[in-house]
Protein backbone atom coordinates (compact mmCIF):
# COMPACT_ATOMS: atom_id res chain seq x y z
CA UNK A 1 38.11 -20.25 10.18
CA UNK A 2 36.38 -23.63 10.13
CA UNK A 3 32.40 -23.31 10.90
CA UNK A 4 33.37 -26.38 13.21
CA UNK A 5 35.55 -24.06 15.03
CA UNK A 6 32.91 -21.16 15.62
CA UNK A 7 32.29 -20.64 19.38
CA UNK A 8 28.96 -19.28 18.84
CA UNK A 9 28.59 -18.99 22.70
CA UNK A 10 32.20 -16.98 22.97
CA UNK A 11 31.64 -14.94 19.68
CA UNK A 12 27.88 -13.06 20.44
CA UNK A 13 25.68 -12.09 23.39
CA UNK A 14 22.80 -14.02 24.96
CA UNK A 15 20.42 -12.28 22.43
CA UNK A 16 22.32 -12.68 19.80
CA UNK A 17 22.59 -16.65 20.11
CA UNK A 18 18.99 -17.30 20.93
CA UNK A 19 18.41 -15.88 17.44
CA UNK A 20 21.17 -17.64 15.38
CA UNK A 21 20.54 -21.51 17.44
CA UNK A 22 16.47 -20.65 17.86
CA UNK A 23 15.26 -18.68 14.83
CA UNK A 24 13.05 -21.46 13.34
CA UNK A 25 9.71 -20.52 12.24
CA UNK A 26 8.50 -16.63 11.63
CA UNK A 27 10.53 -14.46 13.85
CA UNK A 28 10.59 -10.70 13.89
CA UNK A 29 14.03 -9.48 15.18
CA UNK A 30 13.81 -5.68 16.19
CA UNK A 31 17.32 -4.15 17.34
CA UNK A 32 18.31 -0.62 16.85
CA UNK A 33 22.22 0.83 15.23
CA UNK A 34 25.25 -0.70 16.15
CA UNK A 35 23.28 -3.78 17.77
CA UNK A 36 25.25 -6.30 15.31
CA UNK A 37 21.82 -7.21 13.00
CA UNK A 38 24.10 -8.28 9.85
CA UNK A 39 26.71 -9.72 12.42
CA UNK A 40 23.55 -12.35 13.66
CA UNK A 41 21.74 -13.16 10.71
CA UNK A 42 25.34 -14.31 8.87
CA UNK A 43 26.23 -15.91 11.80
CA UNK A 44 22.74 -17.47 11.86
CA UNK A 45 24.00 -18.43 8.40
CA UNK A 46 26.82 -20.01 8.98
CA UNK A 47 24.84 -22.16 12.04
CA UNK A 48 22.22 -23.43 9.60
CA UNK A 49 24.54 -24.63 7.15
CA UNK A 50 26.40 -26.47 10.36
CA UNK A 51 23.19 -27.95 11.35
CA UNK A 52 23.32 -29.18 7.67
CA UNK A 53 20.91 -27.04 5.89
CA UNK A 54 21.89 -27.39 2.27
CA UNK A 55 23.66 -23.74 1.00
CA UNK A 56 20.20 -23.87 -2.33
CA UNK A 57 18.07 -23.86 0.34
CA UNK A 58 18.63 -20.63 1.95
CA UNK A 59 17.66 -17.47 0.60
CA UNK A 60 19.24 -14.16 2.36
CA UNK A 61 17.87 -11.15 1.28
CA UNK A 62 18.76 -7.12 1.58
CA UNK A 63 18.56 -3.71 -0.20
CA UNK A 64 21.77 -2.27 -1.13
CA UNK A 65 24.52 -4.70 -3.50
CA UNK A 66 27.25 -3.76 -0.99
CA UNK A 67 25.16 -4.75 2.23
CA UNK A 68 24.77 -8.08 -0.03
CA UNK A 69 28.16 -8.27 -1.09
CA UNK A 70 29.49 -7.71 3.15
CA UNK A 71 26.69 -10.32 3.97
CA UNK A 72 27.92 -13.39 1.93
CA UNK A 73 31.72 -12.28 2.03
CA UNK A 74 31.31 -12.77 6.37
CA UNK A 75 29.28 -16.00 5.77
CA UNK A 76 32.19 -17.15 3.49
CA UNK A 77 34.72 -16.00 6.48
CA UNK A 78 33.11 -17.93 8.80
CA UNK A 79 32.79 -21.02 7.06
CA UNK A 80 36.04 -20.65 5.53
CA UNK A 81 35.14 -21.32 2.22
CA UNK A 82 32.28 -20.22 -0.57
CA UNK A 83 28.71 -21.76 0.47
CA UNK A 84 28.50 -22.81 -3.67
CA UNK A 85 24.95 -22.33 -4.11
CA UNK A 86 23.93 -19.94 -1.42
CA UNK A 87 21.00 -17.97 -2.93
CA UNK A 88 21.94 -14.02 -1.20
CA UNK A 89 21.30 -10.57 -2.52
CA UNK A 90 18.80 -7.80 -3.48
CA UNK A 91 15.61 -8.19 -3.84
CA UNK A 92 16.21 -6.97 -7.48
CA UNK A 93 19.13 -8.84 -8.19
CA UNK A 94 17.22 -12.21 -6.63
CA UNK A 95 14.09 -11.20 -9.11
CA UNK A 96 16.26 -11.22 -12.03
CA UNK A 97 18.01 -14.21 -11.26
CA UNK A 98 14.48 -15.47 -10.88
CA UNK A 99 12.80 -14.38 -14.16
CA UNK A 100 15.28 -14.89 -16.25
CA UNK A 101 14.64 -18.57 -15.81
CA UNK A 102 10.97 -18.28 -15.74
CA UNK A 103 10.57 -15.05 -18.44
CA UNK A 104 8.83 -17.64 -20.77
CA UNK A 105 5.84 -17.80 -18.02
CA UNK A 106 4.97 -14.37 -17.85
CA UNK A 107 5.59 -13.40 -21.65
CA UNK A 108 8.84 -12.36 -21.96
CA UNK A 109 12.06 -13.78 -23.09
CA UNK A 110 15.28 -14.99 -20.69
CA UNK A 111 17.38 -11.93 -22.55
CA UNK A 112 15.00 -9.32 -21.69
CA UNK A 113 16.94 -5.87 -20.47
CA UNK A 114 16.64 -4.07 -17.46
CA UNK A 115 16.52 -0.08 -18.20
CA UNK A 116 18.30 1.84 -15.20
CA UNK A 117 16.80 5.18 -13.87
CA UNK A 118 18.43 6.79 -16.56
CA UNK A 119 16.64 4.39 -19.04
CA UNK A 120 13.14 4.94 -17.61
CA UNK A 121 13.42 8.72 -17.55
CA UNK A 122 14.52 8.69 -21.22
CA UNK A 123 11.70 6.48 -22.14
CA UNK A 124 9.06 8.75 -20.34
CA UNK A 125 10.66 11.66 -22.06
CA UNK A 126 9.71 9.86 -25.68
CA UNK A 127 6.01 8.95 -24.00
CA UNK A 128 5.29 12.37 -23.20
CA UNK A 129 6.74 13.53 -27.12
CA UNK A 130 4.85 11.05 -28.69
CA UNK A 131 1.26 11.83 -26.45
CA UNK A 132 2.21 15.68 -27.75
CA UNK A 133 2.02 16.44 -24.65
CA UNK A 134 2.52 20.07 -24.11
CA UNK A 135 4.49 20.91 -20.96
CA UNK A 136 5.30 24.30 -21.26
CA UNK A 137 2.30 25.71 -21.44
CA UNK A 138 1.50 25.07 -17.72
CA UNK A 139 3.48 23.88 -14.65
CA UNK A 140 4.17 19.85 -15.83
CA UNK A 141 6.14 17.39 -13.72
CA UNK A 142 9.70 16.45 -15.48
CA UNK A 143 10.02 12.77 -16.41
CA UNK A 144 12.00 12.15 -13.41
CA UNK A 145 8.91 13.23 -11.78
CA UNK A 146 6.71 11.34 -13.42
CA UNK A 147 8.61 7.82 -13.03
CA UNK A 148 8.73 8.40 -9.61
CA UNK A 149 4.83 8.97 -9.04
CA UNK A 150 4.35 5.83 -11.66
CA UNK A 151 7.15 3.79 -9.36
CA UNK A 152 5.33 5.23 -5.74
CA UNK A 153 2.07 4.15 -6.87
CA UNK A 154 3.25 0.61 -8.21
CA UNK A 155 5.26 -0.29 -5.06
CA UNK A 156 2.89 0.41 -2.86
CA UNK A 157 0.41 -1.52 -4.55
CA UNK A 158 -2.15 1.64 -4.66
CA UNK A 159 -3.93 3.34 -8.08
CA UNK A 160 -2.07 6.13 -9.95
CA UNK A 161 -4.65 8.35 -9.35
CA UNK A 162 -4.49 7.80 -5.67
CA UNK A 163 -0.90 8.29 -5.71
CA UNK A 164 -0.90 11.95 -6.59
CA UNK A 165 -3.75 12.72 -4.55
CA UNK A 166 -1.76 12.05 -1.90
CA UNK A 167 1.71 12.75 -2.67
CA UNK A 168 1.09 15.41 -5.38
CA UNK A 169 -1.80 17.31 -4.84
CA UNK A 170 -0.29 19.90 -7.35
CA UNK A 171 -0.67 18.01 -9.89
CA UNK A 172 -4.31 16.69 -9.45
CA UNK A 173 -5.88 18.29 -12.57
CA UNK A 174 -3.47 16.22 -14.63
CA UNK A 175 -4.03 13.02 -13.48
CA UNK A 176 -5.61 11.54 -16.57
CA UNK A 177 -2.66 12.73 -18.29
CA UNK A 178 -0.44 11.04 -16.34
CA UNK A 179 -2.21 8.03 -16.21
CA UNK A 180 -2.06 8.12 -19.82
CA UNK A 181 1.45 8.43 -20.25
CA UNK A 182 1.67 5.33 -17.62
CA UNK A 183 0.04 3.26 -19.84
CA UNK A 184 2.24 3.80 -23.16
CA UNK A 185 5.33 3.42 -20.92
CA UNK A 186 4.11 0.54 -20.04
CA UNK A 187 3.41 -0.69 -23.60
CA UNK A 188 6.93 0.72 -25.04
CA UNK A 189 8.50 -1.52 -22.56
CA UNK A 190 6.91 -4.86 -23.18
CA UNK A 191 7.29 -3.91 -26.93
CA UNK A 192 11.07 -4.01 -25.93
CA UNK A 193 11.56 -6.83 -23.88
CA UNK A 194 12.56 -4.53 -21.11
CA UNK A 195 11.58 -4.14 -17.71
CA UNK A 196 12.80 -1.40 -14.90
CA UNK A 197 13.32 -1.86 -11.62
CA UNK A 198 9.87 -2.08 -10.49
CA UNK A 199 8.84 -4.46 -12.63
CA UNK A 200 11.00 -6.96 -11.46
CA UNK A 201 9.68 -6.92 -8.22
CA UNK A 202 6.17 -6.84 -9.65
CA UNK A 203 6.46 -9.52 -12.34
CA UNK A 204 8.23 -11.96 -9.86
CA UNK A 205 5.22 -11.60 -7.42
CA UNK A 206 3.01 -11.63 -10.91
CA UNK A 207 4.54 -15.14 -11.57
CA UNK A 208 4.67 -16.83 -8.41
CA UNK A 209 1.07 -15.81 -7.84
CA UNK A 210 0.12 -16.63 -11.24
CA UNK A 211 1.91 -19.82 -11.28
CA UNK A 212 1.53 -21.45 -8.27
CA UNK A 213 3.22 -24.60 -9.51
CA UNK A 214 6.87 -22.43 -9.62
CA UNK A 215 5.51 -20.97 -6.56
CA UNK A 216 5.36 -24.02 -5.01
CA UNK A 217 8.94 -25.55 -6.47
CA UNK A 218 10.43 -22.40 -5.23
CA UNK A 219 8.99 -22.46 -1.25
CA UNK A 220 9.38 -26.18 -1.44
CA UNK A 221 13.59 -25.33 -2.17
CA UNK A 222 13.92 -22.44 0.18
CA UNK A 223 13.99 -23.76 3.48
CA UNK A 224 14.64 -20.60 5.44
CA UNK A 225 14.20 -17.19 4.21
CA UNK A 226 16.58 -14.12 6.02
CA UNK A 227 15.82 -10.54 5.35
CA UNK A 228 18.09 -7.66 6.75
CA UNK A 229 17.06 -4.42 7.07
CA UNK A 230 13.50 -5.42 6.87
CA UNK A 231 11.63 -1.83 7.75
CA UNK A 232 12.74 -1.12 4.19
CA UNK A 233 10.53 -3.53 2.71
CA UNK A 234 7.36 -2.16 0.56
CA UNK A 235 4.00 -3.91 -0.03
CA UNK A 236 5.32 -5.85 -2.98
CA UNK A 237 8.86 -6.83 -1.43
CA UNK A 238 6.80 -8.32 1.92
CA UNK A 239 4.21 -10.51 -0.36
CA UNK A 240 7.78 -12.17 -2.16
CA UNK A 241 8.63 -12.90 1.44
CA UNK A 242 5.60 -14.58 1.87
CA UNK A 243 5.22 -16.24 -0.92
CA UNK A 244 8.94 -17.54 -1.22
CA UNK A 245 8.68 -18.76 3.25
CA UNK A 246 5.08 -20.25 2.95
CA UNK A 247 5.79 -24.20 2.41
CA UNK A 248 8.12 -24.16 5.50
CA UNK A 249 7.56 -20.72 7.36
CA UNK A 250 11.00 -20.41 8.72
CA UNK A 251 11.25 -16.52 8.01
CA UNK A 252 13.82 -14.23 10.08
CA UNK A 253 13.21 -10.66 9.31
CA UNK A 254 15.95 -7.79 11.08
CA UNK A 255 15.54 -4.60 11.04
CA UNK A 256 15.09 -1.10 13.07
CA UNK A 257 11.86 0.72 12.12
CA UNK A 258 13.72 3.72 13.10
CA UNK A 259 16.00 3.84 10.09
CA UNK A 260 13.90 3.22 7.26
CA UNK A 261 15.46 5.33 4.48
CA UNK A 262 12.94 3.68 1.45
CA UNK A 263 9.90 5.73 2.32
CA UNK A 264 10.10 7.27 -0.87
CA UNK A 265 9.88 3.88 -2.54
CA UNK A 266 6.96 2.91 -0.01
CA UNK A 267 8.37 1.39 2.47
């Protein structure tokens, strides 16, 4: 199919269309399941690059590598063809991209590796051994545990300590502790070059707050910015939004706050 040939009028509903031809500027897009949300925003896609939006100055952003993988491969169905330059995927996989040509700013190097859940849980394991941390001789959260407090706290953008309060009451009279063990896990990874998942998130926003000229570059080259499945996006994901739509503003967000399945990740 030729994007010339795409009857946007024929091919979606009234609502549909006023968001692909009129979604300039910030728009919010709320539509519940099975109310084609990925259908629009490719097809909005597709539109832009018709109007002749170049395919580097898009960014299309979503949570899951197979909801990115579905988004681009119906953008390149469309249009017939691969939009060469198209910048689409995760937030992670977009921060990685990112830092990997900007690791230099923010102290690292472009090879750095990225440690997987697995990775992180291993590494707390060898925090807690080498704090001597005794955690059998009273109740003590696992390292999966504890990497998921540490992650809770970090994505949404609140202190450690505040974290468990809240989330793990049962665990209050080791906060210090686990604070503690926070801090060398930290350490351990920048020793390594490494970063996990939250980090790239959090040193992206780190680096285009801390760097405004990159900042800049980068909001200056993405024209329009299109998030699916928005009401999974955490403190941290929304201020990359921000930051990456402020020199132009044209941000389309989709999304259906009832089925947010990140809450766990602070969404």
């Amino acid at each position: 199919m030729n994007v010339g040939r795409i009857d946007y009028e024929k091919e979606l509903n009234p609502e549909q269309l006023q968001v692909v031809t009129q979604g300039d500027g910030p728009v919010l897009v709320l539509a519940g399941a099975g109310s084609g949300k990925t259908r629009t925003i490719t097809y909005r896609v597709a539109y832009l690059l018709q109007q002749g939006v170049l395919p580097q100055e898009i960014l299309l952003l979503t949570f899951t590598n197979k909801a990115a993988k579905e988004m681009l491969s119906r953008v390149a169905f469309l249009l017939g063809h691969e939009p060469a330059g198209l910048w689409g995927g995760t937030f992670h996989s977009v921060a990685s991209r990112l830092l990997r040509l900007f690791a230099r700013e923010i102290g690292y190097t472009p090879n750095f590796t990225i440690l997987d859940q697995e990775d992180a849980h291993l590494l707390m394991k060898v925090c807690l051994k080498e704090l001597q941390v005794d955690t059998t001789a009273r109740r003590f959260p696992s390292p999966a545990k504890l990497c998921a407090m540490v992650s809770y706290a970090r994505n949404a953008n609140q202190p450690l300590r505040e974290t468990i309060a809240k989330r793990s009451p049962n665990f209050i009279e080791l906060t210090s502790i686990v604070e503690r063990l926070a801090e060398v896990y930290d350490v351990h990874k920048r020793e390594a070059d490494s970063m996990d998942f939250d980090d790239l998130l959090l040193n992206l926003r780190r680096l285009l707050v801390d760097q405004p000229l990159i900042c800049q570059k980068l909001s200056d080259q993405f024209r329009y910015v299109l998030v699916d499945e928005y009401q999974d996006t955490n403190v941290v994901q929304a201020d990359l939004i921000r930051l990456f739509s402020q020199s132009h503003r044209n941000v389309l967000v989709v999304g259906d706050d009832a089925q947010s399945i990140y809450s766990f990740r602070a969404a």
